[in-house]
PDB file of N, CA and C in Angstrom:
ATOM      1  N   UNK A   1      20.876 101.229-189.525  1.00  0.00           N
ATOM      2  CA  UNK A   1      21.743 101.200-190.659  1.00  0.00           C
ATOM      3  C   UNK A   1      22.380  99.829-190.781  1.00  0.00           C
ATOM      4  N   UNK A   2      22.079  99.045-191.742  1.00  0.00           N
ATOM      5  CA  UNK A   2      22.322  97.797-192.296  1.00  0.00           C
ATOM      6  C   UNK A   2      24.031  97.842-192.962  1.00  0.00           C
ATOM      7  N   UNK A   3      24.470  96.703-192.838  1.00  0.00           N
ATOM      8  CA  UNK A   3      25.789  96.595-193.525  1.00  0.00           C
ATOM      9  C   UNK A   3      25.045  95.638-194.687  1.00  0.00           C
ATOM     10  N   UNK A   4      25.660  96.012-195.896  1.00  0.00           N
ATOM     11  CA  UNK A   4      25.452  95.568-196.907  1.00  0.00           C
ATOM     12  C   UNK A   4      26.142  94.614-197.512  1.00  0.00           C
ATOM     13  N   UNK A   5      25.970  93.608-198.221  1.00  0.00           N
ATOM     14  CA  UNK A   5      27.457  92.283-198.960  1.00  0.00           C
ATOM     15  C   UNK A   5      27.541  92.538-200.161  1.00  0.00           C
ATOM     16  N   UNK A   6      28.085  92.683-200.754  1.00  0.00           N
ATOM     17  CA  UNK A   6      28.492  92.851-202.389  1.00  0.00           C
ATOM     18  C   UNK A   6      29.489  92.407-203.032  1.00  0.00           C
ATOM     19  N   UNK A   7      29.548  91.193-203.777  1.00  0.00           N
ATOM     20  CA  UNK A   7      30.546  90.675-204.545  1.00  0.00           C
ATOM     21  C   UNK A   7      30.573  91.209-205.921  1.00  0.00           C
ATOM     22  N   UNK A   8      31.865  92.393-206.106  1.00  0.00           N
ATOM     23  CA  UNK A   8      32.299  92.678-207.149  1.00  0.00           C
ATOM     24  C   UNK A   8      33.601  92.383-207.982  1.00  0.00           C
ATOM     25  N   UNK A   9      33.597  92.601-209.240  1.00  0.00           N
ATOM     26  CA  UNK A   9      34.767  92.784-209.863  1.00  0.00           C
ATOM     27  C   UNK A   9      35.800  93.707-209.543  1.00  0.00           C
ATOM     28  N   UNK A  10      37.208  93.464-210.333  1.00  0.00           N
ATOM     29  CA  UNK A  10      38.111  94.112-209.870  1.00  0.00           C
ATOM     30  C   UNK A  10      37.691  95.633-209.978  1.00  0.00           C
ATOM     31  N   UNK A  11      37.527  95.580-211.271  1.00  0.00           N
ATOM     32  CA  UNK A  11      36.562  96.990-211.895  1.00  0.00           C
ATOM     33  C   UNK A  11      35.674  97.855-211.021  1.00  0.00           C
ATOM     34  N   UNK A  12      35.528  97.105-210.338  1.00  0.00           N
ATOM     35  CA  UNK A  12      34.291  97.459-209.416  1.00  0.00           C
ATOM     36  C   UNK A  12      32.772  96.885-209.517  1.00  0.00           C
ATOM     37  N   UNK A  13      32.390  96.194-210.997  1.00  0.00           N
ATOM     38  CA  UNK A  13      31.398  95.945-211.538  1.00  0.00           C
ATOM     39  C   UNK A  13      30.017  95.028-210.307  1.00  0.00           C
ATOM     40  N   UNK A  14      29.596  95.406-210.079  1.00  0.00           N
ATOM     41  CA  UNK A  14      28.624  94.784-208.589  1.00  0.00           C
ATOM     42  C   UNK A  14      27.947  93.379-209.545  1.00  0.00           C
ATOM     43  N   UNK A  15      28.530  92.493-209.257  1.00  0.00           N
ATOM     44  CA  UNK A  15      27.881  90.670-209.333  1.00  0.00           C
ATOM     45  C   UNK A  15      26.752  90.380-208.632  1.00  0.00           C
ATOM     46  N   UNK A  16      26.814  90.648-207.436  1.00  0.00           N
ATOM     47  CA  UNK A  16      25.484  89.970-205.999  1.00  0.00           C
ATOM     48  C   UNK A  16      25.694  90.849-205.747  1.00  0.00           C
ATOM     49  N   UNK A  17      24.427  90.634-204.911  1.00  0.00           N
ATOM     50  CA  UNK A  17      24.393  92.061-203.398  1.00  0.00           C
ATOM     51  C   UNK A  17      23.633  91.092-202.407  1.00  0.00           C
ATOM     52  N   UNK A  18      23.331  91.644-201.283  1.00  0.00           N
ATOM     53  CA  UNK A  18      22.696  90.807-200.037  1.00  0.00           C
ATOM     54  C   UNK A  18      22.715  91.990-199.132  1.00  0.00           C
ATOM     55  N   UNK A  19      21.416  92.781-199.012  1.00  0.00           N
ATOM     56  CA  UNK A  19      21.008  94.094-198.358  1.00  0.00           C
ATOM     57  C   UNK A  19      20.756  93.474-196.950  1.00  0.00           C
ATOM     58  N   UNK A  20      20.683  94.039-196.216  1.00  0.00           N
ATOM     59  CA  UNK A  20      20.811  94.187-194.639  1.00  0.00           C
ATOM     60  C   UNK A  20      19.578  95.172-193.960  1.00  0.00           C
ATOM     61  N   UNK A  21      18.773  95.303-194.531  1.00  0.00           N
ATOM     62  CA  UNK A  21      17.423  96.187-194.056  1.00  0.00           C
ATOM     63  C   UNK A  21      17.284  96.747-192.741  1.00  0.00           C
ATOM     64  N   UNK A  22      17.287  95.162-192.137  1.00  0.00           N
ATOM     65  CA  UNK A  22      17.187  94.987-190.739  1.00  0.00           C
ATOM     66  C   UNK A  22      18.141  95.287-190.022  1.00  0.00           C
ATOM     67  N   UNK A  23      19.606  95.841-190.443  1.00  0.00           N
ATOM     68  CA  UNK A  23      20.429  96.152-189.726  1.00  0.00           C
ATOM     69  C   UNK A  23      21.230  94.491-188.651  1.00  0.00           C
ATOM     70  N   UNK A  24      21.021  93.682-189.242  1.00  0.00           N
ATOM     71  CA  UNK A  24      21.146  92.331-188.404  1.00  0.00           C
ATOM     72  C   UNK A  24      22.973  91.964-188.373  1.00  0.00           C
ATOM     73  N   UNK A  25      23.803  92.442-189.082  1.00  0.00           N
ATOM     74  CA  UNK A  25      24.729  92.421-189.102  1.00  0.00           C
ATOM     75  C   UNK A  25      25.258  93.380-188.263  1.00  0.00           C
ATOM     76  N   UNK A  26      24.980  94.780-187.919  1.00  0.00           N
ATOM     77  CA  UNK A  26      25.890  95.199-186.983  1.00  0.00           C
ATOM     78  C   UNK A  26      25.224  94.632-185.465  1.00  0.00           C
ATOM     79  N   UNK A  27      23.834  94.298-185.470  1.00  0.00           N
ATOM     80  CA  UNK A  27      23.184  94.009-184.546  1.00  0.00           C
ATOM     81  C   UNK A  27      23.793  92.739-183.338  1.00  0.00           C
ATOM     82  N   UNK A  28      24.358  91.923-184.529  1.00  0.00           N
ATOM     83  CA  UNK A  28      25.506  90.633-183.900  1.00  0.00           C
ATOM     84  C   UNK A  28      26.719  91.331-183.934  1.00  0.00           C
ATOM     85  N   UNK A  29      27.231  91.899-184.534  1.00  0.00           N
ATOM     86  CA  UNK A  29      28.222  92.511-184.392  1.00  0.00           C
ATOM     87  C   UNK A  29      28.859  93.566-182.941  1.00  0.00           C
ATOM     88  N   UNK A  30      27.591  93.852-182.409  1.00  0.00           N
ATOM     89  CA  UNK A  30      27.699  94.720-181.271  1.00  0.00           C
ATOM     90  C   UNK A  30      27.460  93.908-180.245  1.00  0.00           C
ATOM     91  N   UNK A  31      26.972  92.779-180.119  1.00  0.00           N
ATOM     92  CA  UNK A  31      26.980  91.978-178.999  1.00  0.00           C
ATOM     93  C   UNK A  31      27.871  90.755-178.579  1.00  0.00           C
ATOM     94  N   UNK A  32      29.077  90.896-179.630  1.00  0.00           N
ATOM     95  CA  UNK A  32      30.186  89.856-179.760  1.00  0.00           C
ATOM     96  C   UNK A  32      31.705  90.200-179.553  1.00  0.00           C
ATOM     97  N   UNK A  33      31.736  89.421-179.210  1.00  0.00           N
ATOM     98  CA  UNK A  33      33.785  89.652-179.488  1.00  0.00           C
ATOM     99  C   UNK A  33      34.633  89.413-180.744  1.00  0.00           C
ATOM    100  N   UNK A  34      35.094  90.370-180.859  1.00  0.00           N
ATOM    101  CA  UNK A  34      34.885  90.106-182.839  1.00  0.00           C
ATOM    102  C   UNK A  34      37.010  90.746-182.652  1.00  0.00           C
ATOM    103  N   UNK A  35      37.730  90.786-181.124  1.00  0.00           N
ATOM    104  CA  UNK A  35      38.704  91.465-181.709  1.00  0.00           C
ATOM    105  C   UNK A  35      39.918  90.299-181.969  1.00  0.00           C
ATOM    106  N   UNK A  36      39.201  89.184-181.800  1.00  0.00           N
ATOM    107  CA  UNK A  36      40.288  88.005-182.138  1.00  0.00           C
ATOM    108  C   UNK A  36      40.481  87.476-183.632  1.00  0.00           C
ATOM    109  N   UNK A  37      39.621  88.270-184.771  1.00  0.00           N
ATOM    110  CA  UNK A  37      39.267  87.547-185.875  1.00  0.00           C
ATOM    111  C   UNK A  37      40.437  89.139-186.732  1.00  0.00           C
ATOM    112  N   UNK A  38      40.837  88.853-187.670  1.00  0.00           N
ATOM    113  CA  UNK A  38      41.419  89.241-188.614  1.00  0.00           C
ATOM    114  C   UNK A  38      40.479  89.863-189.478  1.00  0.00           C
ATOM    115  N   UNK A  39      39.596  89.538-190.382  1.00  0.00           N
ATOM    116  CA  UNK A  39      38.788  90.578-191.103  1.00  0.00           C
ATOM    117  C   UNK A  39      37.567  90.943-190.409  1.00  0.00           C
ATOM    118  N   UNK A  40      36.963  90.082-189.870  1.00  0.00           N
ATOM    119  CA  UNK A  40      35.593  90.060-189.174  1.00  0.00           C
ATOM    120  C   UNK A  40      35.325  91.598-188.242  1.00  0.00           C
ATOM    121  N   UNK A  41      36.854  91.939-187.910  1.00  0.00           N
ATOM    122  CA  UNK A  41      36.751  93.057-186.777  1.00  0.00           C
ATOM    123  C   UNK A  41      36.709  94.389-187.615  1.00  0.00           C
ATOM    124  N   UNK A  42      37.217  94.054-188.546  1.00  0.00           N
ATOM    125  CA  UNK A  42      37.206  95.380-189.633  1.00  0.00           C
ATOM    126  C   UNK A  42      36.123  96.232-190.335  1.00  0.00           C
ATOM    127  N   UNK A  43      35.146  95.074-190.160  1.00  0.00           N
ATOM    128  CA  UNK A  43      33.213  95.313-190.731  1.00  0.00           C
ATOM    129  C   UNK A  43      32.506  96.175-189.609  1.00  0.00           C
ATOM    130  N   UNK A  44      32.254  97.535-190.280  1.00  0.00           N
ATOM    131  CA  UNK A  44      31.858  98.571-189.894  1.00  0.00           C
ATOM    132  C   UNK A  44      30.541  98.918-190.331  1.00  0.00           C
ATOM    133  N   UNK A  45      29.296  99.425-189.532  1.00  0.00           N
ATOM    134  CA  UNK A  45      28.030 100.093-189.746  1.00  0.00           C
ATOM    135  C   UNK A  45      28.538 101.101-190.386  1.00  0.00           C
ATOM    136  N   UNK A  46      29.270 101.922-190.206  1.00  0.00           N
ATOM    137  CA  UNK A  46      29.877 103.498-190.521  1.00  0.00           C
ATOM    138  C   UNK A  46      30.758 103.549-192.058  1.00  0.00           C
ATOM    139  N   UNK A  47      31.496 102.551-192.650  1.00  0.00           N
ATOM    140  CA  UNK A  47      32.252 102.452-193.385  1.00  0.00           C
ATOM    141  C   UNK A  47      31.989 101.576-194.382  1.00  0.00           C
ATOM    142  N   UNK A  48      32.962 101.529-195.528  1.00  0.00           N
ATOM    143  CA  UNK A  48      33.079 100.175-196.292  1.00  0.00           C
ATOM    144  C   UNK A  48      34.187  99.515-196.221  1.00  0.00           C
ATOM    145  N   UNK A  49      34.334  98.269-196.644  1.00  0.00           N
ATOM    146  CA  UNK A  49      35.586  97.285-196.136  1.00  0.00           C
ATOM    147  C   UNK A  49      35.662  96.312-197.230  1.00  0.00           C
ATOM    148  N   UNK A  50      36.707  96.187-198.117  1.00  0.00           N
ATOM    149  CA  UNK A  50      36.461  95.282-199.501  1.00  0.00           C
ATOM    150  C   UNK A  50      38.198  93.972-198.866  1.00  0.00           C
ATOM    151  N   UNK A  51      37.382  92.953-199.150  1.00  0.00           N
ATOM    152  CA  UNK A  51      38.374  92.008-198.737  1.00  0.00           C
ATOM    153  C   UNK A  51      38.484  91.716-200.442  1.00  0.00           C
ATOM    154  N   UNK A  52      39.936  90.978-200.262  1.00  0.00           N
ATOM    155  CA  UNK A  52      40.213  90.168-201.871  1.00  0.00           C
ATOM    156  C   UNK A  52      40.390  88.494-201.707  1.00  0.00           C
ATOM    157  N   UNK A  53      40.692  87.928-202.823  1.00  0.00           N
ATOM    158  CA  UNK A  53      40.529  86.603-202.378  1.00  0.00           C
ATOM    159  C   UNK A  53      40.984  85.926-201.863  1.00  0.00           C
ATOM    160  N   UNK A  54      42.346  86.626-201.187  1.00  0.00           N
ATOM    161  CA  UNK A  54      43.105  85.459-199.816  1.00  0.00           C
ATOM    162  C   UNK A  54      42.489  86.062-198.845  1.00  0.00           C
ATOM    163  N   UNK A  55      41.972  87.204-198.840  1.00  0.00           N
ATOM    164  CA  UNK A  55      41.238  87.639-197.599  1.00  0.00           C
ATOM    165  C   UNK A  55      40.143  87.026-197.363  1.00  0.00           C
ATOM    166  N   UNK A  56      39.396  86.756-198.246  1.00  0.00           N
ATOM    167  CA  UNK A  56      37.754  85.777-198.389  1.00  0.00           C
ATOM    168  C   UNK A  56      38.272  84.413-197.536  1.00  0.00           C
ATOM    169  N   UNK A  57      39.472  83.583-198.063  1.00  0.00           N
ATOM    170  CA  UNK A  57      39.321  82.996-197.258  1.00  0.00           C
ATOM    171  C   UNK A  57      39.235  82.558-196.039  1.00  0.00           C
ATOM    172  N   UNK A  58      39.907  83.500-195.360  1.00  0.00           N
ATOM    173  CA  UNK A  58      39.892  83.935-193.560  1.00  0.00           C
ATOM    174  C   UNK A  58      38.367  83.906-193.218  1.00  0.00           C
ATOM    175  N   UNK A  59      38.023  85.071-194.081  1.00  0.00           N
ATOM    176  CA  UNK A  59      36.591  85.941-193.895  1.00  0.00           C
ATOM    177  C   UNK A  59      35.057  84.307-193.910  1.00  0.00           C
ATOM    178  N   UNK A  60      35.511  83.633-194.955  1.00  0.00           N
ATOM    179  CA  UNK A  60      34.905  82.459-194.597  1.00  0.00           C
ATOM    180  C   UNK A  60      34.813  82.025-193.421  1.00  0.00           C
ATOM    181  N   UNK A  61      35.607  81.748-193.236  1.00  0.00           N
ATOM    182  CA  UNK A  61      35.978  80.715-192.007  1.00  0.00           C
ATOM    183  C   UNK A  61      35.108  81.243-190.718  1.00  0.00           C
ATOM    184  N   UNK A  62      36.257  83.236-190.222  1.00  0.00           N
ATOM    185  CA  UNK A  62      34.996  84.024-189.413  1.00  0.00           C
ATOM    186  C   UNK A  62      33.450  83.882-189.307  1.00  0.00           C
ATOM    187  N   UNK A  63      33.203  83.855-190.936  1.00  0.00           N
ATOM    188  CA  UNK A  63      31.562  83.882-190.802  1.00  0.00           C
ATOM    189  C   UNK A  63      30.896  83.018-190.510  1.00  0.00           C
ATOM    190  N   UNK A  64      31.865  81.534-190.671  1.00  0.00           N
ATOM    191  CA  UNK A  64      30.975  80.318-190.330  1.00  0.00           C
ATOM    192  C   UNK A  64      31.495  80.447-188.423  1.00  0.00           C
ATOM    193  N   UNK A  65      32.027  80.730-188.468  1.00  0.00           N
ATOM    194  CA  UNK A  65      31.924  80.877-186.662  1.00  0.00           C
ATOM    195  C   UNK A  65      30.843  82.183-185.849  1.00  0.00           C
ATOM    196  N   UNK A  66      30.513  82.932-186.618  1.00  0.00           N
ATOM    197  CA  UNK A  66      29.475  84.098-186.261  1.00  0.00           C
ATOM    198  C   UNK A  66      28.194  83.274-186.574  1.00  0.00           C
ATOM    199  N   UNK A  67      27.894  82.402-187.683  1.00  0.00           N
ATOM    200  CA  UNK A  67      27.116  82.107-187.561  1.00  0.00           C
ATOM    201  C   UNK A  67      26.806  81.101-186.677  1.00  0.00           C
ATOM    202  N   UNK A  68      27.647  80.479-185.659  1.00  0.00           N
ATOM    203  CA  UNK A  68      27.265  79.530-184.716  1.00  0.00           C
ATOM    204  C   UNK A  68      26.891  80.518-183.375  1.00  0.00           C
ATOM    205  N   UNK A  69      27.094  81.644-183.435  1.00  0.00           N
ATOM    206  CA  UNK A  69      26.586  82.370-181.992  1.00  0.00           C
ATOM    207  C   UNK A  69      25.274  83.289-182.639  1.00  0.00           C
ATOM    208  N   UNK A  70      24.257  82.914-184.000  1.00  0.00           N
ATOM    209  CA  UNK A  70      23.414  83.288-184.372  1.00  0.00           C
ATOM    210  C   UNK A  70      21.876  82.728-184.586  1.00  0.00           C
ATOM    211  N   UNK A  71      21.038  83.319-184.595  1.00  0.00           N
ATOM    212  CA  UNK A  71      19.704  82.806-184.993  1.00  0.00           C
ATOM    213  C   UNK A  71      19.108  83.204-185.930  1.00  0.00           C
ATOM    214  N   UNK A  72      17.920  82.054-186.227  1.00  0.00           N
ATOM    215  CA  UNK A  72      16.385  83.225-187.343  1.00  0.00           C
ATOM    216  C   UNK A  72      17.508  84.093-188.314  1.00  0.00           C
ATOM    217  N   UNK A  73      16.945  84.732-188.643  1.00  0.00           N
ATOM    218  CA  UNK A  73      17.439  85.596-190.021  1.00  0.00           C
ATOM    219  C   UNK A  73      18.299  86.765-189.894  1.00  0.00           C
ATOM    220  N   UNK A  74      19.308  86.660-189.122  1.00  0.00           N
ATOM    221  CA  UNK A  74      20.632  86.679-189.000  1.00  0.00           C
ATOM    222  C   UNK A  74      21.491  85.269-189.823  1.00  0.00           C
ATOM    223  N   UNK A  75      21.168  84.044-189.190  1.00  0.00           N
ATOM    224  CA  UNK A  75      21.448  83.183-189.698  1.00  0.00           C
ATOM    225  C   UNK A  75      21.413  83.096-191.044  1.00  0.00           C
ATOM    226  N   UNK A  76      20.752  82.990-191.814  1.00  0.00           N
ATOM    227  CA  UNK A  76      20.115  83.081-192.958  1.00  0.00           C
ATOM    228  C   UNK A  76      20.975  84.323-193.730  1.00  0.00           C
ATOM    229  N   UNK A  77      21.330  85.328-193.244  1.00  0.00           N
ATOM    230  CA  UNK A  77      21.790  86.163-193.390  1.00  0.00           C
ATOM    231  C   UNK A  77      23.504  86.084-193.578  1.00  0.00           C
ATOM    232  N   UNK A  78      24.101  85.528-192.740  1.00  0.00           N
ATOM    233  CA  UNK A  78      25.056  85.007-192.661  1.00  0.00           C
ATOM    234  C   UNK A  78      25.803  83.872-193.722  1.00  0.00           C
ATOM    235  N   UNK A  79      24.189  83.074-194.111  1.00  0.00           N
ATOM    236  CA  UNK A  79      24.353  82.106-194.682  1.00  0.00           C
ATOM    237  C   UNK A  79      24.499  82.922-196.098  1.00  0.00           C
ATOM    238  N   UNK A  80      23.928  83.806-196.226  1.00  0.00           N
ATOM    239  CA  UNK A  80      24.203  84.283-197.388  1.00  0.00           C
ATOM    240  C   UNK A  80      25.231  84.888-198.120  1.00  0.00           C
ATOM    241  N   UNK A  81      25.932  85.464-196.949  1.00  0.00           N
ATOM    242  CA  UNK A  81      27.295  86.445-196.642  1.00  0.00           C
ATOM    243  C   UNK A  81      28.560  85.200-196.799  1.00  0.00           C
ATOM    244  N   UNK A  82      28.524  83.898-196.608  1.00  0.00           N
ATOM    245  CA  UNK A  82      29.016  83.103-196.503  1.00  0.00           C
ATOM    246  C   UNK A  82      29.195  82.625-197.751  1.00  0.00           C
ATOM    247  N   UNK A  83      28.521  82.245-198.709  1.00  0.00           N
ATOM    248  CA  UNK A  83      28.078  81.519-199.929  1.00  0.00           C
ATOM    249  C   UNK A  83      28.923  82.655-201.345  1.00  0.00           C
ATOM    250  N   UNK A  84      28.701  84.182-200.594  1.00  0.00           N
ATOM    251  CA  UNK A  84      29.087  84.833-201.292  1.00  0.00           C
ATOM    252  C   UNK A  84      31.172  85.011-200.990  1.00  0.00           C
ATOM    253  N   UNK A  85      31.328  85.074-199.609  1.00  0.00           N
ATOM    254  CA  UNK A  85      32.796  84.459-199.311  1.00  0.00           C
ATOM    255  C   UNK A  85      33.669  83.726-199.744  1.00  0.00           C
ATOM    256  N   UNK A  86      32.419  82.832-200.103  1.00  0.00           N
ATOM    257  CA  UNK A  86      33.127  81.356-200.779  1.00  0.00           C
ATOM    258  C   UNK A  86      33.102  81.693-202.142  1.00  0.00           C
ATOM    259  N   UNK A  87      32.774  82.429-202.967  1.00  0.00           N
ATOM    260  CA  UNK A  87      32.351  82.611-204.201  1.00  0.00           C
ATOM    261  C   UNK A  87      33.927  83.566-204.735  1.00  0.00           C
ATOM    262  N   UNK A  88      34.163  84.520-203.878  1.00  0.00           N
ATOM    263  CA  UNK A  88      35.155  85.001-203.784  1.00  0.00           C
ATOM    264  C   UNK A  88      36.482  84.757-203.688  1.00  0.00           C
ATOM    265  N   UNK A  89      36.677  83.251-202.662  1.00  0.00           N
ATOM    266  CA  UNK A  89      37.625  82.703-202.344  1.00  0.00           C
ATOM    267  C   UNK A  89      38.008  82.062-203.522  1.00  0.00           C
ATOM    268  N   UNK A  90      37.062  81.880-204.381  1.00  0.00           N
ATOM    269  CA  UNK A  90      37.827  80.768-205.884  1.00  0.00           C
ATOM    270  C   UNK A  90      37.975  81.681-206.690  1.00  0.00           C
ATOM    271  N   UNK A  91      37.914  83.193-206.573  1.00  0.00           N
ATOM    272  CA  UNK A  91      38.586  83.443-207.620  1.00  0.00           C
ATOM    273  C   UNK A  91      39.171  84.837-207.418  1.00  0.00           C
ATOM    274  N   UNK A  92      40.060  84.997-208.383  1.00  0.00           N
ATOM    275  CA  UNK A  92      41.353  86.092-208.094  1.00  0.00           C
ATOM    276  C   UNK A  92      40.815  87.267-208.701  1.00  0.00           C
ATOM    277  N   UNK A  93      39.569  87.076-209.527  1.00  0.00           N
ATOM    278  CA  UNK A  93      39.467  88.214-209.886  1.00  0.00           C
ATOM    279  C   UNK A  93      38.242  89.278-209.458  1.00  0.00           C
ATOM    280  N   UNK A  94      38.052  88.646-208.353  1.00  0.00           N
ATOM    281  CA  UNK A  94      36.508  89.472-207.096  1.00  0.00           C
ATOM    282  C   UNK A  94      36.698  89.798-206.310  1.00  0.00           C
ATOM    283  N   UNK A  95      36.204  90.785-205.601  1.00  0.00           N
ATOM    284  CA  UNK A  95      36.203  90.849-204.298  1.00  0.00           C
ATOM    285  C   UNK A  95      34.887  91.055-203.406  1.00  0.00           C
ATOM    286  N   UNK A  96      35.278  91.103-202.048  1.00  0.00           N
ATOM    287  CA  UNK A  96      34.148  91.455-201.506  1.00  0.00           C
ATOM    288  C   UNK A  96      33.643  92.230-200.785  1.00  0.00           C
ATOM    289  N   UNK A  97      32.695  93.478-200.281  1.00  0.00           N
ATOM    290  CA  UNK A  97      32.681  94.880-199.837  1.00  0.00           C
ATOM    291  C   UNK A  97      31.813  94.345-199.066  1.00  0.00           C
ATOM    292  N   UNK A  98      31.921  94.858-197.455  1.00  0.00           N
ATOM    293  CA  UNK A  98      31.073  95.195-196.683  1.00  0.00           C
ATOM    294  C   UNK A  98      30.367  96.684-196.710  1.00  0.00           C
ATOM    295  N   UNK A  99      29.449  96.762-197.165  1.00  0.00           N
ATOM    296  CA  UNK A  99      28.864  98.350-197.136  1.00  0.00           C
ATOM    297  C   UNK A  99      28.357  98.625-195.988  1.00  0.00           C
ATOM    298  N   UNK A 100      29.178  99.934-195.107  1.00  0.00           N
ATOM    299  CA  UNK A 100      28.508 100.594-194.321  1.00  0.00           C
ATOM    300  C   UNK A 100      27.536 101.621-194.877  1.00  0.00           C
ATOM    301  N   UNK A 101      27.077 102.305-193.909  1.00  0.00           N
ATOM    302  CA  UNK A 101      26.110 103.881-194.085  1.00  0.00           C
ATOM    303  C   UNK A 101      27.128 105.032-195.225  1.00  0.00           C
TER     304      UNK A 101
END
């Protein structure tokens, strides 16, 4: 079970998505120390988790540090989760959902 990225409107309206097939996000997620980070620890296989845009910016920051303890397409993955963070962080009126199961 893959965690999913989704940058939506306030509305809810779904902008991007970035599916997780491979399950590669909880996969790093279970082999890390994730309880020092502020949103990063909150991203659940089991749940959903919608940050807003002062939260994105934390959530940036986290992801570019997950992606330095990552490889191959996790990375890539990350990189994507990242791009969409940042997309979020400029504006007040998005947010961003981690989709669990």
């Amino acid at each position: 079970m893959g965690i999913d990225v989704i940058v939506q409107t306030e509305a809810g309206e779904e902008l991007m998505s970035l599916d997780d097939p491979h399950s590669l996000l909880p996969k790093l997620l279970s082999r890390i120390d994730v309880s020092k980070t502020a949103c990063v620890r909150l991203i659940s296989p089991y749940d959903d988790v919608v940050f807003n845009q002062a939260q994105a910016v934390v959530l940036v920051s986290e992801l570019e540090g997950l992606r330095l303890q990552s490889s191959g397409a996790t990375t890539e993955f990350l990189e994507g989760a990242i791009v969409f963070a940042r997309h979020v962080a400029s504006d007040v009126r998005l947010c961003i959902m981690f989709r669990g199961d």
